[in-house]
Protein backbone atom coordinates (compact mmCIF):
# COMPACT_ATOMS: atom_id res chain seq x y z
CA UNK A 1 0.00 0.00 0.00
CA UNK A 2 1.14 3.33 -0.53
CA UNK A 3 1.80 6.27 1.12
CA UNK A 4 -1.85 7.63 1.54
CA UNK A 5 -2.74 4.22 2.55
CA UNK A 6 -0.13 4.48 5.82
CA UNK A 7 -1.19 8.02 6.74
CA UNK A 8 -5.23 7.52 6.55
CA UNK A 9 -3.74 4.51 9.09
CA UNK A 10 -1.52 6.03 11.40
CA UNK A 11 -4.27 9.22 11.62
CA UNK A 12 -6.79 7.21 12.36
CA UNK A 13 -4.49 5.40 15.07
CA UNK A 14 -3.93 9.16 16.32
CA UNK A 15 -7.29 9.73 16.47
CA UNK A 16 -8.46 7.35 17.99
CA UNK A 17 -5.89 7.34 20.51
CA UNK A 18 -6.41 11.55 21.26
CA UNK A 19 -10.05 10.84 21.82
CA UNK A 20 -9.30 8.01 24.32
CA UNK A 21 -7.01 10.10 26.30
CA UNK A 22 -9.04 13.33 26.39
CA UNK A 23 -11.85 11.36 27.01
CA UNK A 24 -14.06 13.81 25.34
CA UNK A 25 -16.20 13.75 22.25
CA UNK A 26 -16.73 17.23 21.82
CA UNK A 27 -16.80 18.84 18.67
CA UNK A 28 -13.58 21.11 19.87
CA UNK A 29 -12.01 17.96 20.94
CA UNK A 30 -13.32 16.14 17.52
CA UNK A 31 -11.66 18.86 15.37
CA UNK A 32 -8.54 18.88 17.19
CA UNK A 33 -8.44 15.60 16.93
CA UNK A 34 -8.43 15.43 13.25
CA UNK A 35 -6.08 18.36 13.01
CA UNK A 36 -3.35 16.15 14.93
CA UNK A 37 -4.18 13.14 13.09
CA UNK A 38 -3.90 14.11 10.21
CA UNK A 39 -0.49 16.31 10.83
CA UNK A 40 0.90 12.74 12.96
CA UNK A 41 -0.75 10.67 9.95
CA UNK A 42 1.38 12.52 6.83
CA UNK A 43 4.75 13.17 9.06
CA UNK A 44 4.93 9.70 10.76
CA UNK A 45 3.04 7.10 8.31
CA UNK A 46 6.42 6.00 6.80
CA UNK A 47 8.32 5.14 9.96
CA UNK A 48 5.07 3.54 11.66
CA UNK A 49 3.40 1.40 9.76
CA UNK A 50 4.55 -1.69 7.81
CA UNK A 51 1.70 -2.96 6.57
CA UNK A 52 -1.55 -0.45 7.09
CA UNK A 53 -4.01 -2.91 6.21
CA UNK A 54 -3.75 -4.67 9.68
CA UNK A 55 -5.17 -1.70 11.41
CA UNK A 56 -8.69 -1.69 9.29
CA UNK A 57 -9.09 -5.50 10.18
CA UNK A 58 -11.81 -5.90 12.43
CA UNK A 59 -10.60 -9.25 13.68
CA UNK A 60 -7.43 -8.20 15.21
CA UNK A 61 -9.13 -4.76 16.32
CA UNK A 62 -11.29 -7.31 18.24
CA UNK A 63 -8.54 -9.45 19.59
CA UNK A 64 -6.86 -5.95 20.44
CA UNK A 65 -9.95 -4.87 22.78
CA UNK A 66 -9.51 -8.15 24.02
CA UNK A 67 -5.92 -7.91 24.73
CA UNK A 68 -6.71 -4.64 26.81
CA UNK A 69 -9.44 -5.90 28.71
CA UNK A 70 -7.65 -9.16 29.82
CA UNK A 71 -4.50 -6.92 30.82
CA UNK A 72 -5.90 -3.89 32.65
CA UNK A 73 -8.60 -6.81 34.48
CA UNK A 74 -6.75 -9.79 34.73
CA UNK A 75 -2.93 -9.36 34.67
CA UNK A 76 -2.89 -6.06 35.78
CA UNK A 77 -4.94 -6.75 39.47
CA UNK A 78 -2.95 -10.14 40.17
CA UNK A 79 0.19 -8.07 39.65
CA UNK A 80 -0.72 -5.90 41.82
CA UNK A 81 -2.40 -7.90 44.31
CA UNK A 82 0.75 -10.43 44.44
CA UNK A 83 3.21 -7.10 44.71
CA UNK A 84 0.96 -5.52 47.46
CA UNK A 85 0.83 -8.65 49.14
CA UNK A 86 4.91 -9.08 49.21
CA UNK A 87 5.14 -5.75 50.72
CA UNK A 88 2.20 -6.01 52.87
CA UNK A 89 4.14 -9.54 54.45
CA UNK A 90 6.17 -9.08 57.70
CA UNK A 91 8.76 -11.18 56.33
CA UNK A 92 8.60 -9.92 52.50
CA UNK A 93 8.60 -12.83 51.04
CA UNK A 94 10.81 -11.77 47.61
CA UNK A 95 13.33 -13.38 45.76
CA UNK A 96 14.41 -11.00 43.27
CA UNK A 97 16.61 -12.01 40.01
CA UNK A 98 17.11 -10.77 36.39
CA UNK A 99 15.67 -14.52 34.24
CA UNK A 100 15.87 -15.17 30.64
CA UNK A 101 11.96 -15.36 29.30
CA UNK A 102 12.12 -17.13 25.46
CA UNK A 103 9.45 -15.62 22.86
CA UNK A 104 7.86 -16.71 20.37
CA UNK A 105 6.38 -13.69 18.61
CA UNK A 106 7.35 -11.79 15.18
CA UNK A 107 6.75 -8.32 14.13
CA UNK A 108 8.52 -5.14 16.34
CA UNK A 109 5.26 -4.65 17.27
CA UNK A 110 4.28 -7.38 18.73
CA UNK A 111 8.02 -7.71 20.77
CA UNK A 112 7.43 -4.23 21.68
CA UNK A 113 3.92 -5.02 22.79
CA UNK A 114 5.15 -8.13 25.28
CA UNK A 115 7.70 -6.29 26.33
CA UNK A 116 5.72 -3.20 27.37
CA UNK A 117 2.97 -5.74 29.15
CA UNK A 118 5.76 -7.77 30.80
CA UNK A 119 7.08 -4.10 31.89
CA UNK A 120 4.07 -2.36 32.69
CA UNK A 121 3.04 -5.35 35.30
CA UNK A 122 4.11 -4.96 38.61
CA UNK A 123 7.02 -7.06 39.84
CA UNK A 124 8.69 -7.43 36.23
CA UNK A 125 10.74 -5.83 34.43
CA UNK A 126 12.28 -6.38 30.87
CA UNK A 127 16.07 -4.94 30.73
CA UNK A 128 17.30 -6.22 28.30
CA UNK A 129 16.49 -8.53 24.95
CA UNK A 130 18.64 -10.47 22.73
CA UNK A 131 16.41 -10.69 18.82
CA UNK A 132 18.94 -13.03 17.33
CA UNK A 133 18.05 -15.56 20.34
CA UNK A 134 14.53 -14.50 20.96
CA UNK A 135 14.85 -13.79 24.67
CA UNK A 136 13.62 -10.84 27.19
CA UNK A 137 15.99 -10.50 30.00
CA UNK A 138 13.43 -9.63 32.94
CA UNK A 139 14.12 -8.52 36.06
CA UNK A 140 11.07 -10.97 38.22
CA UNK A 141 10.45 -9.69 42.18
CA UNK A 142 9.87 -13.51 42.98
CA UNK A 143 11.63 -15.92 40.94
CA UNK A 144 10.13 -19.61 40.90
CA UNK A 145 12.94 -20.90 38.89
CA UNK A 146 14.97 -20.45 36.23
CA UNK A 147 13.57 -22.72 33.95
CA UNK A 148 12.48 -21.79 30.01
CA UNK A 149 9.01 -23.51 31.22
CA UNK A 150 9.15 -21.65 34.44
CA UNK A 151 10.18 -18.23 32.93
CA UNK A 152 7.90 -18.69 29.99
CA UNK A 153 4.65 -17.98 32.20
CA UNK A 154 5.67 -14.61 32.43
CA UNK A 155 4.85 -14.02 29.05
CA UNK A 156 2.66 -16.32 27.67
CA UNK A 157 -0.54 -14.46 28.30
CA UNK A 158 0.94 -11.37 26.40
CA UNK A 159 2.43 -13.32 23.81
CA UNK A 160 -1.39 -14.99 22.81
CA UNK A 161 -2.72 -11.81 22.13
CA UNK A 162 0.11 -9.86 20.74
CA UNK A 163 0.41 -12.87 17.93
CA UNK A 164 -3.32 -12.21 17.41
CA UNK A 165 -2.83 -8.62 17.00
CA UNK A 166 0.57 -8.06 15.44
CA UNK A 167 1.98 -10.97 13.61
């Protein structure tokens, strides 16, 4: 696709994302919106988007929503609950260590998109990765073992959806 096709895609990525964040559907807010879109759309659309026809499919917009809901619901609360719970202990019950996670995903996108979720949870921590070997370096609060089967559940969950989504 060309180059119209990536900035109509990465606009209406902007847009959508601007309306989500102001959390207003004014028509102020509407207009501005599509002013920044559409300036974020033309300047950015070669450097963001491979393939633009991935963002009008409704099937991974639908695994997307379901990829947020499961992480701000699911992964998100037992994070925190397990982290609040470690703190909340008299004898802290941590056993902190940096543990190689394997992946199995593709695209920068959806390596980005584990590594934010594996990041953005509480009590992990990606620090480093190694692409040629296909492995996040995480920093884990409580470290169950070392093990690729072990290690793995860190990301699994993430990994599901961001396949679904990105690859």
């Amino acid at each position: 696709m060309g180059r119209l096709a990536r900035s109509v895609a990465t606009g209406l990525l902007a847009f959508v994302t601007y309306i989500i964040y102001t959390g207003s559907i004014k028509l102020y807010d509407l207009v501005t919106g599509v002013i920044v879109a559409c300036v974020v759309g033309l300047l950015t659309a070669n450097i963001t988007l491979t393939n633009p026809s991935k963002v009008f499919n409704p099937k991974r917009a639908a695994w997307l929503i379901a990829y947020a809901i499961k992480y701000f619901f699911y992964y998100e609360v037992k994070a925190h609950l397990d982290v609040m719970y470690r703190i909340l202990h008299p004898k802290m019950p941590i056993r902190p260590g940096i543990v190689r996670v394997y992946y199995d995903v593709e695209s920068d996108y959806a390596i980005t998109a584990v590594a934010n979720s594996i990041t953005n949870t509480p009590g992990t921590v990606v620090v480093d990765l190694d692409e040629k070997k296909k492995i996040y370096y995480v920093h884990w609060i409580n470290v169950k073992g070392i093990e690729p089967e072990v290690t793995k559940e860190i990301s699994k969950g993430f990994e599901f959806f961001a396949k679904k989504v990105f690859d």
